[in-house]
PDB file of N, CA and C in Angstrom:
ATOM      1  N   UNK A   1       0.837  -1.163   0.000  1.00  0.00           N
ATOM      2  CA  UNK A   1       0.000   0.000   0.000  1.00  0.00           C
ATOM      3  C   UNK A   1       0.891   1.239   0.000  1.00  0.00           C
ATOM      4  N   UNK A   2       1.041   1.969  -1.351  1.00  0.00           N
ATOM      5  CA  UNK A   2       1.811   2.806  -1.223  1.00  0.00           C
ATOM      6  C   UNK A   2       0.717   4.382  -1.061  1.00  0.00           C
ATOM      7  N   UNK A   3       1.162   5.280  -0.244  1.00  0.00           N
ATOM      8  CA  UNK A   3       0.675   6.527   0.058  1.00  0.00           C
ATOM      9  C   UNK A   3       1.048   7.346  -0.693  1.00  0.00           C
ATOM     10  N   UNK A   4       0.136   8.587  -1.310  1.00  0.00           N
ATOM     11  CA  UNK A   4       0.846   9.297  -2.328  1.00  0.00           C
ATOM     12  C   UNK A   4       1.354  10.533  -1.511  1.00  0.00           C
ATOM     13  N   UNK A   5       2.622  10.945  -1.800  1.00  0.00           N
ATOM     14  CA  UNK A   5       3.581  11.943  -1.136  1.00  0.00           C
ATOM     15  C   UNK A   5       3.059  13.311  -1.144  1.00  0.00           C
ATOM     16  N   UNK A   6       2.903  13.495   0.069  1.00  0.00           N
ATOM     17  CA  UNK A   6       2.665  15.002   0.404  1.00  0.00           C
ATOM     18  C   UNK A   6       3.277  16.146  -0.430  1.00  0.00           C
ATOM     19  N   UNK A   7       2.567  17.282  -0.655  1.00  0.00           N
ATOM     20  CA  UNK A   7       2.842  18.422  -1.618  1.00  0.00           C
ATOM     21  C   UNK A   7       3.696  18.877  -0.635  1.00  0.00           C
ATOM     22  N   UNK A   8       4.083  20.434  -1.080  1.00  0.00           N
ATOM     23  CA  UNK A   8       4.862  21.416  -0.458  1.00  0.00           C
ATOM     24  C   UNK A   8       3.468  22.072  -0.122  1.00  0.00           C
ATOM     25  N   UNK A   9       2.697  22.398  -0.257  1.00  0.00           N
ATOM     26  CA  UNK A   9       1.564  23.298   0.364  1.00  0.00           C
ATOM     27  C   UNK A   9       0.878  22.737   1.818  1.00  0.00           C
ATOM     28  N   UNK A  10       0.690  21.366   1.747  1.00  0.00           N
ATOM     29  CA  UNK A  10       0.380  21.355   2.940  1.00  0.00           C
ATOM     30  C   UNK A  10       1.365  21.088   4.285  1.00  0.00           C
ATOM     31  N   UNK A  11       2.476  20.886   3.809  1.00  0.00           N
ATOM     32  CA  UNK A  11       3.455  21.165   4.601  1.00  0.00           C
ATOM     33  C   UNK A  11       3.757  22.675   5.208  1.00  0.00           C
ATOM     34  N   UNK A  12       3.748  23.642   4.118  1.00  0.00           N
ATOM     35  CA  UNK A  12       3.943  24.907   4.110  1.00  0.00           C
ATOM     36  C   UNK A  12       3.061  25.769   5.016  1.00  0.00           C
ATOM     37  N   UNK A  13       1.952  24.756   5.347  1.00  0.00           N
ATOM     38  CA  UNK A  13       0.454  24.965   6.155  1.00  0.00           C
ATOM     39  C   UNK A  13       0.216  25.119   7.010  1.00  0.00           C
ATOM     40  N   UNK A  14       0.819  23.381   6.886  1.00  0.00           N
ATOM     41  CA  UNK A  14       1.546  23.107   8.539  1.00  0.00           C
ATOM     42  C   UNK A  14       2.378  23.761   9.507  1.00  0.00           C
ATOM     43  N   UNK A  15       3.632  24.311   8.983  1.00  0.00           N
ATOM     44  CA  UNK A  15       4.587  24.937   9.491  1.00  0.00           C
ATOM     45  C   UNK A  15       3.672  26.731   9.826  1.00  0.00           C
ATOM     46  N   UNK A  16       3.139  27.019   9.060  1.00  0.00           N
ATOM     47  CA  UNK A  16       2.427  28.284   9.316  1.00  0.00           C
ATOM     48  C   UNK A  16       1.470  28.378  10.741  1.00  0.00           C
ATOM     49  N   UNK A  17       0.487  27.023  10.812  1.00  0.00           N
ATOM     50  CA  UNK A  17      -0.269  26.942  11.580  1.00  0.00           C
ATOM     51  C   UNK A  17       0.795  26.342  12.781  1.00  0.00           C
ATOM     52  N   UNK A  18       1.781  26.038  12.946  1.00  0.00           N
ATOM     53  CA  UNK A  18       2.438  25.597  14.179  1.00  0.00           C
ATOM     54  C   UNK A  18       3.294  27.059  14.715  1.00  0.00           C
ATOM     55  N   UNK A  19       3.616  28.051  13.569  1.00  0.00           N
ATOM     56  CA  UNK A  19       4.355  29.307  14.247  1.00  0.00           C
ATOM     57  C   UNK A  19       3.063  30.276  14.449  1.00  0.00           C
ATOM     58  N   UNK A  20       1.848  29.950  14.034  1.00  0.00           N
ATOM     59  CA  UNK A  20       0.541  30.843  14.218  1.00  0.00           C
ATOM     60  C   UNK A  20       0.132  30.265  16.034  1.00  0.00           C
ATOM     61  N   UNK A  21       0.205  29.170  16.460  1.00  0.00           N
ATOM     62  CA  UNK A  21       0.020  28.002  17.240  1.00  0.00           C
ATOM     63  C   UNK A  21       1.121  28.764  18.736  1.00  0.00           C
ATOM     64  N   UNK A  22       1.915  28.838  18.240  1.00  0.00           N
ATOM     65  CA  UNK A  22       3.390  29.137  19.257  1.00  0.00           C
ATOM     66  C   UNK A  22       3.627  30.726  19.377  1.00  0.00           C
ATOM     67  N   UNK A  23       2.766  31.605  18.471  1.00  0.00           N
ATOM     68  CA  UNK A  23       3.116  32.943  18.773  1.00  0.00           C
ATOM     69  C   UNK A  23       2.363  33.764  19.736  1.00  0.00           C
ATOM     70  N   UNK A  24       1.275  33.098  20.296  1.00  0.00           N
ATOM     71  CA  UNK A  24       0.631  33.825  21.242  1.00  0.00           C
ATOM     72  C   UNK A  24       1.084  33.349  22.497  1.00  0.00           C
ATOM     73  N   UNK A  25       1.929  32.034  22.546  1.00  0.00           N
ATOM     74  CA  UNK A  25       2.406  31.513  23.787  1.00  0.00           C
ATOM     75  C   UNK A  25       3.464  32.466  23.935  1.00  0.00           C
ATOM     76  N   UNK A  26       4.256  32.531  23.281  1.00  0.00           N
ATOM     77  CA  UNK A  26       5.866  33.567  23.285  1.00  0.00           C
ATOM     78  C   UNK A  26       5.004  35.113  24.049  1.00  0.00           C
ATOM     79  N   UNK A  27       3.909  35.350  22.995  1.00  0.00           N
ATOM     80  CA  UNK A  27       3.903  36.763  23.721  1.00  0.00           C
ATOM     81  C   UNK A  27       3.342  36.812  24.890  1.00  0.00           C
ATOM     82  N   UNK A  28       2.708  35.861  25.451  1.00  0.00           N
ATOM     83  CA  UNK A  28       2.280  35.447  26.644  1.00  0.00           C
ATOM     84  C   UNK A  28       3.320  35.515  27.500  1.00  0.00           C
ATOM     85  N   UNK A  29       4.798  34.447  27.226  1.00  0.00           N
ATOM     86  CA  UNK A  29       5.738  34.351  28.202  1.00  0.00           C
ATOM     87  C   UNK A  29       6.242  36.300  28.137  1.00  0.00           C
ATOM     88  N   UNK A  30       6.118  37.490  27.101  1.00  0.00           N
ATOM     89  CA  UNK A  30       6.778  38.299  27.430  1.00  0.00           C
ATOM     90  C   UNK A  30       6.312  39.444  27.985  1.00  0.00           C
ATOM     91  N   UNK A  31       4.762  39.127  27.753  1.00  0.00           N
ATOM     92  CA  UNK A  31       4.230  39.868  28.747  1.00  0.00           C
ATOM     93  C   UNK A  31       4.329  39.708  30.606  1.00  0.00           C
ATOM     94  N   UNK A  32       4.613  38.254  30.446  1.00  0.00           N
ATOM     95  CA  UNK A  32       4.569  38.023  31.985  1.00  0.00           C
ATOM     96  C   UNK A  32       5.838  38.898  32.461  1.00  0.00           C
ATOM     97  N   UNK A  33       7.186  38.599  31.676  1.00  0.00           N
ATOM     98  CA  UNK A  33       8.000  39.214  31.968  1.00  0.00           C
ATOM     99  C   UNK A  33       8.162  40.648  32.164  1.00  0.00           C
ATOM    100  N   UNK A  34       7.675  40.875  31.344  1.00  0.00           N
ATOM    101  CA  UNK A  34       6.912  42.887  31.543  1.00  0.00           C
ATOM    102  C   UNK A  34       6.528  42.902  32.589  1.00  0.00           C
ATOM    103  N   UNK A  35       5.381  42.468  32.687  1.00  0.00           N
ATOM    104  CA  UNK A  35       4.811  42.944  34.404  1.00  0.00           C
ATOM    105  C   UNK A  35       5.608  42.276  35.644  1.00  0.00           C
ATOM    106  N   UNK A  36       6.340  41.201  35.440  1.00  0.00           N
ATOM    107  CA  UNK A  36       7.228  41.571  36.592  1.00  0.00           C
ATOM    108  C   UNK A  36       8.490  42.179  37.003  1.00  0.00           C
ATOM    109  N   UNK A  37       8.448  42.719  35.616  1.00  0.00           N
ATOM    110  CA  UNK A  37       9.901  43.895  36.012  1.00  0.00           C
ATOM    111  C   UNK A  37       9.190  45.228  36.229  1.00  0.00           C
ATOM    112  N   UNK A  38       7.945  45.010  35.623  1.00  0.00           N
ATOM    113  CA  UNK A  38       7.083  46.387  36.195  1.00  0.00           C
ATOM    114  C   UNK A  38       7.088  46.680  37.644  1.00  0.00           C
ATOM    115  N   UNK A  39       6.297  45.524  38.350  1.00  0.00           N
ATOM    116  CA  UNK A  39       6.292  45.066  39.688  1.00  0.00           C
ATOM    117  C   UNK A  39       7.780  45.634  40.526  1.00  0.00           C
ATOM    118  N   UNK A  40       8.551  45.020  39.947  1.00  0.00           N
ATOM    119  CA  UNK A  40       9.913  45.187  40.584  1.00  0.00           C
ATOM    120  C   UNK A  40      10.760  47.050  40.726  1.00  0.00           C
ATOM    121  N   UNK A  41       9.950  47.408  39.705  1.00  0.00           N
ATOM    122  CA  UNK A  41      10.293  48.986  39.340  1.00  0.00           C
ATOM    123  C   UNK A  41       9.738  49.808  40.817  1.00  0.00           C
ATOM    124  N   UNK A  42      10.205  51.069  41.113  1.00  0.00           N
ATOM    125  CA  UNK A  42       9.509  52.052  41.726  1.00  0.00           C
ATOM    126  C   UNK A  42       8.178  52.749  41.260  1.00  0.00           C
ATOM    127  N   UNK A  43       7.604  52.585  41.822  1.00  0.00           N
ATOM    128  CA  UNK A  43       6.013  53.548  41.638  1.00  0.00           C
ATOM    129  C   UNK A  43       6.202  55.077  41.463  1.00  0.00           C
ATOM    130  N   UNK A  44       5.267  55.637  40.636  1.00  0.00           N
ATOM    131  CA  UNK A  44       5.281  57.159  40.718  1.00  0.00           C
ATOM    132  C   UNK A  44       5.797  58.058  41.915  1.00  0.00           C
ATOM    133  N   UNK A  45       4.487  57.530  43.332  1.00  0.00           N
ATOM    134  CA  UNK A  45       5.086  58.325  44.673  1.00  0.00           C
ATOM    135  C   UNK A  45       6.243  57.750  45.455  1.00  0.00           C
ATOM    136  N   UNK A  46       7.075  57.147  45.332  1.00  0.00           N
ATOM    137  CA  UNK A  46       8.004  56.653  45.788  1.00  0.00           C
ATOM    138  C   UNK A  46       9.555  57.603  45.174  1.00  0.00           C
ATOM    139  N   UNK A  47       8.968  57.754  43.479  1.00  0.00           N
ATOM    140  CA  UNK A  47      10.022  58.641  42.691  1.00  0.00           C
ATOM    141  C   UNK A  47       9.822  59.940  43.080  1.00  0.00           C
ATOM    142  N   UNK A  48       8.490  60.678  43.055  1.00  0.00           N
ATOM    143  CA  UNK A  48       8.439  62.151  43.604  1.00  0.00           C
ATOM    144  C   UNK A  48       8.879  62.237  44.872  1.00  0.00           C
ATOM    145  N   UNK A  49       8.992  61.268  46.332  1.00  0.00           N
ATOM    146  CA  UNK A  49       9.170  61.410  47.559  1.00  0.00           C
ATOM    147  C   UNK A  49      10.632  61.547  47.522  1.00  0.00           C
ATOM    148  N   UNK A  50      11.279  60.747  46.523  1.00  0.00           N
ATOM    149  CA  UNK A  50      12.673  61.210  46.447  1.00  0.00           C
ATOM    150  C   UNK A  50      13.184  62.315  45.971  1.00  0.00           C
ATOM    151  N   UNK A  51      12.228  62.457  44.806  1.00  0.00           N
ATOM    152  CA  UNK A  51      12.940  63.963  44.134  1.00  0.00           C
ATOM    153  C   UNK A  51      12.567  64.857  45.149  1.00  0.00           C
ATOM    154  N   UNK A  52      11.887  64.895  45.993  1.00  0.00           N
ATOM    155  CA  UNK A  52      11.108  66.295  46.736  1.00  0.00           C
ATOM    156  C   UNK A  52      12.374  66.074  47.823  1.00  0.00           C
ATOM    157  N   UNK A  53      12.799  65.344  48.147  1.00  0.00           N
ATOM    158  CA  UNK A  53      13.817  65.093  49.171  1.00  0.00           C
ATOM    159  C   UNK A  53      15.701  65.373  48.910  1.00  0.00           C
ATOM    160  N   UNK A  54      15.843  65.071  47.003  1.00  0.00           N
ATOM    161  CA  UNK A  54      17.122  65.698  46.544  1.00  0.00           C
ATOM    162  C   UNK A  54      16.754  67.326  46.076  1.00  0.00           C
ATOM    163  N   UNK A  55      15.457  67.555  46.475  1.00  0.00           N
ATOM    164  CA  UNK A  55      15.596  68.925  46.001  1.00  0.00           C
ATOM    165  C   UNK A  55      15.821  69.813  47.239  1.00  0.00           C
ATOM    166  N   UNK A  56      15.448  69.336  48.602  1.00  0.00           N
ATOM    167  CA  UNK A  56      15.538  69.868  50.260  1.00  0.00           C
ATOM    168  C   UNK A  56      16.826  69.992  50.200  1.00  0.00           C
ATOM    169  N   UNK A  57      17.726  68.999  49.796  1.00  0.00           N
ATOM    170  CA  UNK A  57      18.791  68.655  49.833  1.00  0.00           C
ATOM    171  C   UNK A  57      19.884  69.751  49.013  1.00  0.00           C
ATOM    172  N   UNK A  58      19.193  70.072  47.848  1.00  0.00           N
ATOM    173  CA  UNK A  58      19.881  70.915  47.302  1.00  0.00           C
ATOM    174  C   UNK A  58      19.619  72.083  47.724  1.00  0.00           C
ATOM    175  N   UNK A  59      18.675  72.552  47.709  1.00  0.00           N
ATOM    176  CA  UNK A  59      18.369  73.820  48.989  1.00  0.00           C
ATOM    177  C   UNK A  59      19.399  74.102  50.121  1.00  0.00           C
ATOM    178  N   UNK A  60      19.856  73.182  50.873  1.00  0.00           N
ATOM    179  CA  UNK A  60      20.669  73.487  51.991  1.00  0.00           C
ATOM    180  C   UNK A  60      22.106  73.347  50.989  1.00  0.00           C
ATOM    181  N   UNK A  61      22.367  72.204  50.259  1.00  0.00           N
ATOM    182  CA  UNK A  61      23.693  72.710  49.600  1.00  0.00           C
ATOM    183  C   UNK A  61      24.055  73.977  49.466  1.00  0.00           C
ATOM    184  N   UNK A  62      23.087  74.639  48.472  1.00  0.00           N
ATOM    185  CA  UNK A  62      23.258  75.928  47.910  1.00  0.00           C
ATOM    186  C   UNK A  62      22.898  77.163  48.984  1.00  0.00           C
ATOM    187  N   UNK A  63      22.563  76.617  50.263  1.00  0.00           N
ATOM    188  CA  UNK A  63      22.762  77.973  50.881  1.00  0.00           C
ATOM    189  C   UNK A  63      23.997  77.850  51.931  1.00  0.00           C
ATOM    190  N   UNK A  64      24.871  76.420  51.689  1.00  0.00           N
ATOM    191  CA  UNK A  64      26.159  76.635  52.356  1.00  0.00           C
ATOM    192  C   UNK A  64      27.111  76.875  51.189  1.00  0.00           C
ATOM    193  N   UNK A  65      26.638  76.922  50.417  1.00  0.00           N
ATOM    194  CA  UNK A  65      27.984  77.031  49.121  1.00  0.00           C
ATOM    195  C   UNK A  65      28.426  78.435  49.180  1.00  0.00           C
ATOM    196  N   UNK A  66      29.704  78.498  49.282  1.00  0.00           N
ATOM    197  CA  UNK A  66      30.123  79.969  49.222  1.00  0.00           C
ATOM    198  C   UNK A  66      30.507  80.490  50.543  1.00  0.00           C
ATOM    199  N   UNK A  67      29.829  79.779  51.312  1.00  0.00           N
ATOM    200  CA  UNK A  67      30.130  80.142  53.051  1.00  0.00           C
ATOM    201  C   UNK A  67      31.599  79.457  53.291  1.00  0.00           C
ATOM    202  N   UNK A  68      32.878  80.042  54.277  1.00  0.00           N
ATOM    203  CA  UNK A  68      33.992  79.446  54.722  1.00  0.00           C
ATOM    204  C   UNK A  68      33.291  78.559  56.091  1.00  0.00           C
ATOM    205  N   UNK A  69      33.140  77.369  55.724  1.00  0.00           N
ATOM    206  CA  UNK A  69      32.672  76.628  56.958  1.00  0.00           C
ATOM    207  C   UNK A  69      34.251  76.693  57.769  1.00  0.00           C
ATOM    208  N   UNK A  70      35.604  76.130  57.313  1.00  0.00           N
ATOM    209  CA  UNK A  70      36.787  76.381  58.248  1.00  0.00           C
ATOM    210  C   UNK A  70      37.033  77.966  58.170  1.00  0.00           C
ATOM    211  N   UNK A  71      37.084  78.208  59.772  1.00  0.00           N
ATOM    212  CA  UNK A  71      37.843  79.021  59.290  1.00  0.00           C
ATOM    213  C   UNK A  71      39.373  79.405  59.772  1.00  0.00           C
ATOM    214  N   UNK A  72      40.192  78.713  60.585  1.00  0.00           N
ATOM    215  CA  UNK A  72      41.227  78.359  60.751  1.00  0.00           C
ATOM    216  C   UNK A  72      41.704  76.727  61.294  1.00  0.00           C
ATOM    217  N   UNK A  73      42.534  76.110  60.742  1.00  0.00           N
ATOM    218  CA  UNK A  73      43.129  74.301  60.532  1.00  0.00           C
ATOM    219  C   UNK A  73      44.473  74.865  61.198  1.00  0.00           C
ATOM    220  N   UNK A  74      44.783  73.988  61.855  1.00  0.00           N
ATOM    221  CA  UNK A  74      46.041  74.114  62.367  1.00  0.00           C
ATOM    222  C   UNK A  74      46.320  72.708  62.596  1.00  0.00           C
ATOM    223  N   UNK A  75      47.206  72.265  62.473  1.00  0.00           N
ATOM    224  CA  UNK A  75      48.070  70.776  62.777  1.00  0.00           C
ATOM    225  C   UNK A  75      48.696  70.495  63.507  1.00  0.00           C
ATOM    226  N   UNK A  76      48.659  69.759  64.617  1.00  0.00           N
ATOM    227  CA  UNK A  76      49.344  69.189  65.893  1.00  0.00           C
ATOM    228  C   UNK A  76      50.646  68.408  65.626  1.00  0.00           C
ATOM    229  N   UNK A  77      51.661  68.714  66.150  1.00  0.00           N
ATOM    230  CA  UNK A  77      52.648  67.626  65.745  1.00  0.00           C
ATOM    231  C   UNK A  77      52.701  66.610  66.396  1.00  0.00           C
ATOM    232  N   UNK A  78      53.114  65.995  65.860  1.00  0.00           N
ATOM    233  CA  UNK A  78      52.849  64.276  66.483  1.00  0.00           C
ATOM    234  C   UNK A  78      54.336  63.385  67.039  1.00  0.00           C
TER     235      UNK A  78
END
């Protein structure tokens, strides 16, 4: 009983419907990955609580900048 040999089309079919088959799984695995590096990221108020806190920060920089905090060093001999 011989079988008559498959074309190139339904092979070609095949292979279409198996990467049609496997491409919603892939974007599945990369969405998961998205949201847990999302997860892992800082939130909005967590980023403003900091910036509001390097900006206090720069505030007091800039109102000692320019000031002689020493104003005489002298060295002990040893």
């Amino acid at each position: 009983m011989n079988l008559p040999r498959p074309t190139r089309s339904p092979l070609l079919l095949s292979l279409c419907l198996a990467a049609l088959t496997a491409a919603p799984g892939f974007e599945h695995y990369q969405l998961t990955q998205l949201r847990s590096s999302l997860a892992a990221t800082a939130d909005k108020s967590s980023i403003d609580a900091i910036l509001q806190r390097l900006s206090k920060i720069d505030a007091r920089l800039d109102s000692v900048d320019g000031k002689h905090l020493v104003t005489a060093y002298r060295a002990e001999p040893t």
